[in-house]
Protein backbone atom coordinates (compact mmCIF):
# COMPACT_ATOMS: atom_id res chain seq x y z
CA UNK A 1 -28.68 -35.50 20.70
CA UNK A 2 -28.37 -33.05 17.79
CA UNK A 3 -24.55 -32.97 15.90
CA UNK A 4 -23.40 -29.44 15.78
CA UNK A 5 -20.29 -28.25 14.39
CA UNK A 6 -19.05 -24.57 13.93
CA UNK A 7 -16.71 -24.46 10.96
CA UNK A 8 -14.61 -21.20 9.54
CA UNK A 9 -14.43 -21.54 6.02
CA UNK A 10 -12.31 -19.00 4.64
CA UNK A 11 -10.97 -16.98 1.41
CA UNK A 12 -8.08 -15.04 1.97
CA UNK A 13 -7.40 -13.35 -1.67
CA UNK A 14 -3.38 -12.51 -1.66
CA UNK A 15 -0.91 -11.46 -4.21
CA UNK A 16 2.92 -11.39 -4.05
CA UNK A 17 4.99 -10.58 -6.47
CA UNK A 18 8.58 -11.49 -6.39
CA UNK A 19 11.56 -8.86 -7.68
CA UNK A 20 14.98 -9.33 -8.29
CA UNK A 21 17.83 -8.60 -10.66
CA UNK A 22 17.28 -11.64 -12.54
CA UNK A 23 13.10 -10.86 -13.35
CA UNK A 24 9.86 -10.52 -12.05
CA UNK A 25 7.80 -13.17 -11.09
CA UNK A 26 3.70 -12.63 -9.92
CA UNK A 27 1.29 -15.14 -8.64
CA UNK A 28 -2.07 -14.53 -7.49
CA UNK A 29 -5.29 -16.73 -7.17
CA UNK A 30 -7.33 -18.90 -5.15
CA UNK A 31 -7.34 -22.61 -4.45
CA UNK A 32 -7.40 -24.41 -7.36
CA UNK A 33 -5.91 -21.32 -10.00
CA UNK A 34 -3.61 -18.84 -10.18
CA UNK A 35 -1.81 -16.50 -12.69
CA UNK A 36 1.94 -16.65 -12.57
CA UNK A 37 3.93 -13.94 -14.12
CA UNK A 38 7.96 -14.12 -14.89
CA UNK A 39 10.14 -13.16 -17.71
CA UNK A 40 9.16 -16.04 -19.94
CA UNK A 41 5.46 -14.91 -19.99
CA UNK A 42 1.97 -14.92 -18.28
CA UNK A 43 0.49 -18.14 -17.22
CA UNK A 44 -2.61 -19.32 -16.22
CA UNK A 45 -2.69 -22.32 -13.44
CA UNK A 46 -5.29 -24.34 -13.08
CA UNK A 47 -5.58 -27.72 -10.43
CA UNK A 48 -8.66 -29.30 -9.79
CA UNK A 49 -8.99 -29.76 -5.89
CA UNK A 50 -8.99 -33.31 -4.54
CA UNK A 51 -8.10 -35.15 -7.73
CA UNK A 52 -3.92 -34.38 -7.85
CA UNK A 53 -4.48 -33.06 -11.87
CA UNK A 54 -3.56 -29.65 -12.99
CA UNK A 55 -2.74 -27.75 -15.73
CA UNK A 56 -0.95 -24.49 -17.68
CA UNK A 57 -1.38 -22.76 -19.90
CA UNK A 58 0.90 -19.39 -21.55
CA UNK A 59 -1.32 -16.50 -21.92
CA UNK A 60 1.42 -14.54 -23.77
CA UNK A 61 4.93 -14.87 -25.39
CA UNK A 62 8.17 -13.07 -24.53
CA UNK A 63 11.25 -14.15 -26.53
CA UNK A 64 13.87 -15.50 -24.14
CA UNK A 65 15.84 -11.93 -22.68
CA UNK A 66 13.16 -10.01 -24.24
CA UNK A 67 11.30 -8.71 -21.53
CA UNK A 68 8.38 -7.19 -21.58
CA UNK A 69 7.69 -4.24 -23.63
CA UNK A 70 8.43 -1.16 -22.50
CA UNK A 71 10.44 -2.09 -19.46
CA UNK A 72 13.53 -0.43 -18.90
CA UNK A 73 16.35 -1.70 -19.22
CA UNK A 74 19.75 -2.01 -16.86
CA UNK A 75 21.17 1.26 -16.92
CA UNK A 76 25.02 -0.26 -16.03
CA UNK A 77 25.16 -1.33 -12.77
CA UNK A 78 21.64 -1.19 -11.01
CA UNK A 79 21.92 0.25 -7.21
CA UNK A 80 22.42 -1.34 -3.95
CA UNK A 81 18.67 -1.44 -3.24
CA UNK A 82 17.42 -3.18 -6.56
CA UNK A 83 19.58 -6.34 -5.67
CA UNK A 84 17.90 -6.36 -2.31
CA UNK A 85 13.97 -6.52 -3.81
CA UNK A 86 12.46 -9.43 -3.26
CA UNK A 87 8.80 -9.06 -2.78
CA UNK A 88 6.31 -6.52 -3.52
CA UNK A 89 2.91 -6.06 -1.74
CA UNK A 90 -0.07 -4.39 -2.74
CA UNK A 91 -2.92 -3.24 -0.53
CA UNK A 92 -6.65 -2.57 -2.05
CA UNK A 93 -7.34 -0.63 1.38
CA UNK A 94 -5.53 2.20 0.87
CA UNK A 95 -3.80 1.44 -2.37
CA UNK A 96 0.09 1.33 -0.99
CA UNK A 97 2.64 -0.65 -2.39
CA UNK A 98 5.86 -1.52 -0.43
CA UNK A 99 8.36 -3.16 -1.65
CA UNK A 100 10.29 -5.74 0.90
CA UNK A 101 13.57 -7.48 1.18
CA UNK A 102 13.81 -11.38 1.80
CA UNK A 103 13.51 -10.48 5.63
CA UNK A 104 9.99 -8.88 5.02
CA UNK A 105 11.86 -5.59 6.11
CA UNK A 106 10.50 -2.47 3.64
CA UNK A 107 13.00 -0.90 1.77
CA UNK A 108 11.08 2.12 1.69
CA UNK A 109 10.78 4.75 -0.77
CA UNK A 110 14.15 3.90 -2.69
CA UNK A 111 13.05 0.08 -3.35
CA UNK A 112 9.61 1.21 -4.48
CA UNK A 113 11.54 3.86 -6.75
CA UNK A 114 14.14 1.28 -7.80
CA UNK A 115 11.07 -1.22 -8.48
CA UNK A 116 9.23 1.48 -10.77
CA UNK A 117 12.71 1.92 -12.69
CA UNK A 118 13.61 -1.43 -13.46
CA UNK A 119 10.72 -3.24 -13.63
CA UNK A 120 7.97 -0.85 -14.68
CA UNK A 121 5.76 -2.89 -17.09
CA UNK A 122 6.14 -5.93 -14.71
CA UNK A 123 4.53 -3.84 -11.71
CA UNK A 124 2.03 -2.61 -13.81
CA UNK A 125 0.62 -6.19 -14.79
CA UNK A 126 1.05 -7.07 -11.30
CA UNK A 127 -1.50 -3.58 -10.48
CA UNK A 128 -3.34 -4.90 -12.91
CA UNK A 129 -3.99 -8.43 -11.68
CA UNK A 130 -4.23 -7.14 -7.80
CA UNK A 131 -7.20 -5.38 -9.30
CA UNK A 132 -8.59 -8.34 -11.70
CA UNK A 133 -8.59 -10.25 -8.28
CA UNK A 134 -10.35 -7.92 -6.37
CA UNK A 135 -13.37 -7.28 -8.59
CA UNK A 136 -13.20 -11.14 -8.74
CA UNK A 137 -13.62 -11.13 -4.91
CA UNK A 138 -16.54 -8.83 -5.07
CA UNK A 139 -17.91 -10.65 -7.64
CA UNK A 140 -17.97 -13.83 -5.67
CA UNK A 141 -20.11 -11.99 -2.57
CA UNK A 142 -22.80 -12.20 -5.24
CA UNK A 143 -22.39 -15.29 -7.32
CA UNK A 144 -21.62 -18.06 -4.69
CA UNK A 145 -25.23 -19.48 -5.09
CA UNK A 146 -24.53 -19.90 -8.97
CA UNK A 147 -22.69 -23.64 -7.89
CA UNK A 148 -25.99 -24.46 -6.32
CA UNK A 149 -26.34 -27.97 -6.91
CA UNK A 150 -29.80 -29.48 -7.84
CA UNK A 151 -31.72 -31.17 -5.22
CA UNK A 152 -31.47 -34.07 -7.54
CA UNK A 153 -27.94 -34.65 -7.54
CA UNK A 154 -27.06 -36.62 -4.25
CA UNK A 155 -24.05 -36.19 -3.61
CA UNK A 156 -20.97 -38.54 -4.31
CA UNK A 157 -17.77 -39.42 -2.59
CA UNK A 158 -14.41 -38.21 -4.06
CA UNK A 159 -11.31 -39.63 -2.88
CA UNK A 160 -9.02 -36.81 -2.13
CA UNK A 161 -5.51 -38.32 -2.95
CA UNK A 162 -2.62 -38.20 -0.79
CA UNK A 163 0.43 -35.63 -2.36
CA UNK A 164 3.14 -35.91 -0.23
CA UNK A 165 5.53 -37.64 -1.81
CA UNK A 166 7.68 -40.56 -0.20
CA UNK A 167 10.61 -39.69 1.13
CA UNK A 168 13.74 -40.64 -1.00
CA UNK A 169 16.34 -42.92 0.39
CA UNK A 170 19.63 -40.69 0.42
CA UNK A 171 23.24 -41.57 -0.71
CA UNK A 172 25.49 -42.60 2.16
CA UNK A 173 28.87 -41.17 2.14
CA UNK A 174 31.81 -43.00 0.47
CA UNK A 175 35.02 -44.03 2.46
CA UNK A 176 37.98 -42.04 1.22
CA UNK A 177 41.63 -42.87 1.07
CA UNK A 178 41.94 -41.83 4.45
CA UNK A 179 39.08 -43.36 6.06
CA UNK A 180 40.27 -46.57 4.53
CA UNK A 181 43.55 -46.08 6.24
CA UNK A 182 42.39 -44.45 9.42
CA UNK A 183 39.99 -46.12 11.65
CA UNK A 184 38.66 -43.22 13.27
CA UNK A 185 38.42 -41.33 10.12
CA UNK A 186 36.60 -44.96 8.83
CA UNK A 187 34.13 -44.51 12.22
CA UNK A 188 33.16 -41.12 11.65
CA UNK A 189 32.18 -42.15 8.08
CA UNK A 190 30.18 -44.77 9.33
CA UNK A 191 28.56 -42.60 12.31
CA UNK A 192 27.43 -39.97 10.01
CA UNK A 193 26.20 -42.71 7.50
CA UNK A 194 24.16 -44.06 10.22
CA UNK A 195 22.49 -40.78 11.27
CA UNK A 196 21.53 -40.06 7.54
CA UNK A 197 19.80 -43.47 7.65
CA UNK A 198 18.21 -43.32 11.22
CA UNK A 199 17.26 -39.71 9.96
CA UNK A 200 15.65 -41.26 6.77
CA UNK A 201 13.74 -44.01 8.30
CA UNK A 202 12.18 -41.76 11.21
CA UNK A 203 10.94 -39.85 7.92
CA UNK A 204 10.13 -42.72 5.82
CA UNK A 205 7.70 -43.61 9.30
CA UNK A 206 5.81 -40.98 9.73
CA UNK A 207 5.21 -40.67 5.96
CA UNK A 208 3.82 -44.33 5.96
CA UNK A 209 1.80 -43.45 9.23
CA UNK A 210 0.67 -40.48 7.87
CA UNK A 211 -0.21 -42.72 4.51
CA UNK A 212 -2.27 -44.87 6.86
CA UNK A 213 -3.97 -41.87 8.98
CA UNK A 214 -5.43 -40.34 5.37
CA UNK A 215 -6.57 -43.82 4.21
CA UNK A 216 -8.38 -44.35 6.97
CA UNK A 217 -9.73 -40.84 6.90
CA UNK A 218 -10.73 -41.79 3.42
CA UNK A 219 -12.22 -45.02 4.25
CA UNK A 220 -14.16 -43.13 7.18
CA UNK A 221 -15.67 -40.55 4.72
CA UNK A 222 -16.76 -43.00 2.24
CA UNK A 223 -19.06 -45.17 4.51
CA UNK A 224 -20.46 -41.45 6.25
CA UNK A 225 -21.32 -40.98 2.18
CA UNK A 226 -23.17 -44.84 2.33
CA UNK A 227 -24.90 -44.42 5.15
CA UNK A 228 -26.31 -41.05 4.16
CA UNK A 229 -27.60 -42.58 0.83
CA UNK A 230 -29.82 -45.14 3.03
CA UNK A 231 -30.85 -42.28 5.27
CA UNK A 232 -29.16 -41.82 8.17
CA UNK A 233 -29.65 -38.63 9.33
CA UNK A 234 -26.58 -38.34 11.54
CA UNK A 235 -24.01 -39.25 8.29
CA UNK A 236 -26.55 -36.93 6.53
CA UNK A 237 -24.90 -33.80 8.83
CA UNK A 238 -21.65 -35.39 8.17
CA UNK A 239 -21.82 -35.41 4.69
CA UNK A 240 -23.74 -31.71 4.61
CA UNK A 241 -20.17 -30.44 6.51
CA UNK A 242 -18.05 -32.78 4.33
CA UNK A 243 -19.62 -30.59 1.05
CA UNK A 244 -18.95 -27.15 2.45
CA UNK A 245 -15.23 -27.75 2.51
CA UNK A 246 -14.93 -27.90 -1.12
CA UNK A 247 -16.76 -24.50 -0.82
CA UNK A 248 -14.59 -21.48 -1.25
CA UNK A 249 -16.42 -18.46 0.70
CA UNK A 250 -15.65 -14.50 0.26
CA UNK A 251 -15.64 -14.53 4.26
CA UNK A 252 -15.61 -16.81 6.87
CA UNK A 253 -18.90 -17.58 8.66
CA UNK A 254 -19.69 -20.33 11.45
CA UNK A 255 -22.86 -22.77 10.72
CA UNK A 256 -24.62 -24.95 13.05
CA UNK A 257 -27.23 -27.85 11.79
CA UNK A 258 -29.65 -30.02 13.07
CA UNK A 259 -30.97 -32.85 11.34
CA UNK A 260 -34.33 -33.92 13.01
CA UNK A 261 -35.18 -37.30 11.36
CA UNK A 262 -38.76 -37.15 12.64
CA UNK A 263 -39.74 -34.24 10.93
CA UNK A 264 -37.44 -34.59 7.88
CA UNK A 265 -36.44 -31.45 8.58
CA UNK A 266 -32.66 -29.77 8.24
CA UNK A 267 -32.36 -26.70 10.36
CA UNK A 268 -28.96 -24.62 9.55
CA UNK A 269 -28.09 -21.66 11.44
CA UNK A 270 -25.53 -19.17 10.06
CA UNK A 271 -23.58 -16.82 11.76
CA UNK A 272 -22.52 -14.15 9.14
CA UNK A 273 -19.47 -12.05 9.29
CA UNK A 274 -19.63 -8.61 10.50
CA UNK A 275 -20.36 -5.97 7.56
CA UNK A 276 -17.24 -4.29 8.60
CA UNK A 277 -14.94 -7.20 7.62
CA UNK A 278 -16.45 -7.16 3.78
CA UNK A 279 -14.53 -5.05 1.51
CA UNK A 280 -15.08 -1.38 1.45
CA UNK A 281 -13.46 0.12 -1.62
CA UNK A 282 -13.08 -0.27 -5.59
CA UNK A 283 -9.74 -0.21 -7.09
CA UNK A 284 -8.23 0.53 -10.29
CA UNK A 285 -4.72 0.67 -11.33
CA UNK A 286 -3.66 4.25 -12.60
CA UNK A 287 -3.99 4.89 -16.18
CA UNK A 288 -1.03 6.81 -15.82
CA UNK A 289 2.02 6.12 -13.98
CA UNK A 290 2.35 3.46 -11.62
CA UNK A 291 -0.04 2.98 -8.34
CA UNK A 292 -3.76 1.90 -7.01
CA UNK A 293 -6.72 4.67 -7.09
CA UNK A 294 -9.27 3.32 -3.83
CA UNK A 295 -12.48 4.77 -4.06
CA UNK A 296 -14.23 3.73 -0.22
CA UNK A 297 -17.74 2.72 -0.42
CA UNK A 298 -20.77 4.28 1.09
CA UNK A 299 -22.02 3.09 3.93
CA UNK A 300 -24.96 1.95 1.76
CA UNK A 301 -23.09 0.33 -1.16
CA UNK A 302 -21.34 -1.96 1.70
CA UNK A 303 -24.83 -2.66 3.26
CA UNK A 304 -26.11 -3.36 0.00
CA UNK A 305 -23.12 -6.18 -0.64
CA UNK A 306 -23.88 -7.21 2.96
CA UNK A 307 -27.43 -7.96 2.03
CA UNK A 308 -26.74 -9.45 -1.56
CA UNK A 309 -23.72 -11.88 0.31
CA UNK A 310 -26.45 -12.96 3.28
CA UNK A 311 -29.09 -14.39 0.70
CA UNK A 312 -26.15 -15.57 -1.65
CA UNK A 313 -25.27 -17.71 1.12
CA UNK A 314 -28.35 -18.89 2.27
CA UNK A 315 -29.28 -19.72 -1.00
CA UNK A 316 -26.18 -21.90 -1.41
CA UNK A 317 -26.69 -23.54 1.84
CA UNK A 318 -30.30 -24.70 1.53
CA UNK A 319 -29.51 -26.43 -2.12
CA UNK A 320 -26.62 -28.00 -0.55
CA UNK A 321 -28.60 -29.27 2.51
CA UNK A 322 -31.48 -30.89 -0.36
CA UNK A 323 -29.14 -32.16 -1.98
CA UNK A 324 -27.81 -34.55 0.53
CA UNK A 325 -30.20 -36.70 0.52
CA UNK A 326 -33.70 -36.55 -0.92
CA UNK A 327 -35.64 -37.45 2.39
CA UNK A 328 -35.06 -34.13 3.62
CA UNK A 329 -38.61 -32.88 3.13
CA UNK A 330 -38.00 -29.19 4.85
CA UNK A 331 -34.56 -26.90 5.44
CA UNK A 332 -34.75 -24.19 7.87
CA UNK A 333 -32.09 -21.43 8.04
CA UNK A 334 -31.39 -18.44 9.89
CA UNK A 335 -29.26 -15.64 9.84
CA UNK A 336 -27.25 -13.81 11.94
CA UNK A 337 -24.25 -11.50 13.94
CA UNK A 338 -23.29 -11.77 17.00
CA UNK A 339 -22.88 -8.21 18.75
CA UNK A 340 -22.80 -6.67 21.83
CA UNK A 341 -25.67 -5.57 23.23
CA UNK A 342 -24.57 -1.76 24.94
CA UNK A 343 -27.17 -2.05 27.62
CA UNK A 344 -26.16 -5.43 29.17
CA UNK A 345 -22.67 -5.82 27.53
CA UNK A 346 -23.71 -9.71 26.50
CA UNK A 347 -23.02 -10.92 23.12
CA UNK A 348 -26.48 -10.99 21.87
CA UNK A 349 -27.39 -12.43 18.02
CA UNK A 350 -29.48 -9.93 15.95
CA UNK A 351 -31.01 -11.88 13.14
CA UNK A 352 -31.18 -10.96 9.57
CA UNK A 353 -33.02 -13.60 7.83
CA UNK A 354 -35.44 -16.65 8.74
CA UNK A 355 -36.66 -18.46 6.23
CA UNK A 356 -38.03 -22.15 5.62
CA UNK A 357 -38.58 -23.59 2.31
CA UNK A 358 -40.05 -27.48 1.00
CA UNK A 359 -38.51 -29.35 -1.22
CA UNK A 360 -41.14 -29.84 -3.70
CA UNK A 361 -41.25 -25.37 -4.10
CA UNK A 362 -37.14 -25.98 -4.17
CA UNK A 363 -37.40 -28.03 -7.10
CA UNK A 364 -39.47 -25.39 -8.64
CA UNK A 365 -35.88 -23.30 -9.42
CA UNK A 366 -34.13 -23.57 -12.76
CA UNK A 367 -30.87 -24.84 -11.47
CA UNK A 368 -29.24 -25.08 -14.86
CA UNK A 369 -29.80 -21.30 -15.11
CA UNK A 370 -28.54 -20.29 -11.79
CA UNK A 371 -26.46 -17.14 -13.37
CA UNK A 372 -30.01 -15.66 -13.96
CA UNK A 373 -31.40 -16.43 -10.83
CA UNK A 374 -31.10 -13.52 -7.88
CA UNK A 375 -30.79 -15.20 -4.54
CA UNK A 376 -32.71 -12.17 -3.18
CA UNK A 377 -35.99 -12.37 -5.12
CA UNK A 378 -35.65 -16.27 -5.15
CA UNK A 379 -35.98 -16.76 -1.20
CA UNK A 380 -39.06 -14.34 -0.94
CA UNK A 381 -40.94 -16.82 -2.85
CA UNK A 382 -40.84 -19.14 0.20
CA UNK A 383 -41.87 -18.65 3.47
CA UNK A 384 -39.75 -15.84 5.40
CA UNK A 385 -38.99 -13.07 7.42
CA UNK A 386 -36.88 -10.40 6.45
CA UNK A 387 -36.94 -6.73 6.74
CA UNK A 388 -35.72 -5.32 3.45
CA UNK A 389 -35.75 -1.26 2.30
CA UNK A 390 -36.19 -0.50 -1.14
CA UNK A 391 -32.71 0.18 -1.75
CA UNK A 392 -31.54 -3.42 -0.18
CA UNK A 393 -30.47 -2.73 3.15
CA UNK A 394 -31.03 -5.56 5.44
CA UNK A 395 -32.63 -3.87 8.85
CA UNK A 396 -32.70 -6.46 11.98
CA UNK A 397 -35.62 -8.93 12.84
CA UNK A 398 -37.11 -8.16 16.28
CA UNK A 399 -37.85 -11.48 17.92
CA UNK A 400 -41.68 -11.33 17.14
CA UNK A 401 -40.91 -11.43 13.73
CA UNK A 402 -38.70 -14.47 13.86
CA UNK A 403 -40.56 -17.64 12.41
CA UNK A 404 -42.14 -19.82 14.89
């Protein structure tokens, strides 16, 4: 019996700036990085998933009460509704910005105004980095087979450390002059000293438990990654899911494999996200003034990304499936959406791609030049179907043309 799994892996780009009287503080990224923006200066954040290290770096230099240049500064005593910032939001859709008190409630036009007063040059870097991180979103639709990994390079269990640290025994309260004196004033002492410590060791337990839980975890993954290096093709699916959740996709998507040991063959099917959950708009921060200009896509530029994010996908699925292990002779993958059909009003899957490639044509790729390869023209040199226009619209398969 066949292992399936169906596993949402997702990117959600966000960006929040925090406002108050004091500064201005920005941080946006994805796992792994960020950029982090306060009075003291920008700085770049780096961690490295999985192994506990990180690092920072200051991309610029503000003298201490500086601020940046150009901001305005406190004109006497700043109004009721600058004290109350806390948070800004930005939206690529339509290009708003609202500005929000520590409740999430908007303060409406008067914070945003207040925000643009005081902290001009700070809003305008955080503009600026909203829009950094969007083209770096679109960017990724395109570029997530560029981390391809060779078919060569089996794959290797990393130990993902455990980071939450033990809880600290806390100080027990002292016996005062009066509690010395007074024996109920000594018993209350010594009740409340003994709910700090039953508090302290119900949360010293679950931290070891939970300590135990990830070791085993740990232990568990590491002999799915042994038995996959001797060949067996049930760790081999194991492993294959294990790999994608270091993987950080543009959208969400749902796979399900099959490893079929007497073929050596890997079939993955994909179920893409809809094209109207990819973005639909480029923004850019105003060259002038303060605010987002959103320019929507056609209907054909967002097909086109639709397309270029399908075989991006595919790509970097079938070098991760090789990869695993090198008796996997074959990988088969399809592509999908799930819609509903208006005739029968079932959920019905209309297929995009089907494609099946050997390993020996796999190897053929230059994977230490994947930035130069294009996913699209690099999967028509294997056996597929695809329906394709000449401006790179994916049109449906009919079941015919599906692969047998």
């Amino acid at each position: 019996m066949a292992f399936r799994f169906r596993r949402s892996i997702r990117i959600a780009p966000g960006l929040r700036v925090n406002l108050g009287k004091r500064g201005v503080s920005l941080s946006a990224g994805a796992r792994g990085a960020s950029v982090t923006w306060n009075k003291q200066g920008l700085w770049g954040n780096v961690g490295l998933p999985g192994t506990g290290l990180s690092y920072r770096e200051r991309f610029e230099h503000k003298a201490p009460g500086s601020g940046p240049a150009g901001e305005v500064p406190s004109r006497g005593r700043l109004p009721d509704v600058a004290h109350r910032i806390h948070q800004v939001h930005i939206q690529s859709e339509d290009g708003s910005i609202r500005v929000l008190d520590e409740h999430g409630d908007d303060l409406g036009e008067a914070g945003l105004e207040a925000a643009k007063t005081y902290a001009a040059d700070s809003l305008r870097q955080a503009l600026d980095a909203h829009v950094a991180k969007h083209n770096q979103r679109l960017r990724a639709y395109e570029t997530v087979h560029e981390d391809t990994p060779a078919p060569t390079a089996q794959p290797t269990c990393s130990s993902t450390p455990f980071n939450t640290p033990e809880p600290v025994r806390p100080a027990l309260l002292e016996l005062g002059v009066f509690a010395r004196l007074f024996r109920s004033k000594r018993e209350a002492v010594e009740r409340k000293n003994h709910e700090i410590l039953a508090s302290y060791r119900k949360q010293h337990q679950s931290w070891q438990l939970a300590v135990q839980a990830h070791e085993q975890a740990e232990a568990e993954r590491a002999a799915l990654y042994r038995r996959a290096e001797k060949g067996d093709w049930r760790a081999m699916e194991s492993v294959f899911e294990d790999r994608l959740d270091d993987i950080d996709w543009p959208l969400e998507g749902d796979i399900a494999i099959e490893a079929k040991d007497a073929t050596s063959e890997f079939d993955i099917e994909l179920e893409l996200p809809a094209i109207e959950t990819l973005p639909a708009e480029d923004v850019a921060a105003y060259k002038r003034g303060i605010g987002l200009s959103v320019k929507p896509f056609s209907t054909r530029k967002r097909n086109q990304l639709f397309a270029r994010y399908t075989h991006a996908m595919a790509f970097r699925l079938i070098g991760e499936a090789f990869a695993v292990n090198p008796s996997i002779e074959t990988v088969a993958l399809s592509a999908f959406t799930s819609e509903i059909n208006p005739a029968t009003g079932h959920e019905e899957n209309c297929y995009f791609l089907d494609v099946r490639v050997g390993r020996s044509a796999w190897e053929g790729l230059n994977f230490s030049n994947l930035v130069s390869v294009d996913p699209v023209d690099a999967l028509a040199r294997f056996t597929m179907a695809r329906k394709m226009t000449a401006t790179g619209v994916l049109k449906p398969l009919s079941e015919s043309d599906l692969l047998a």
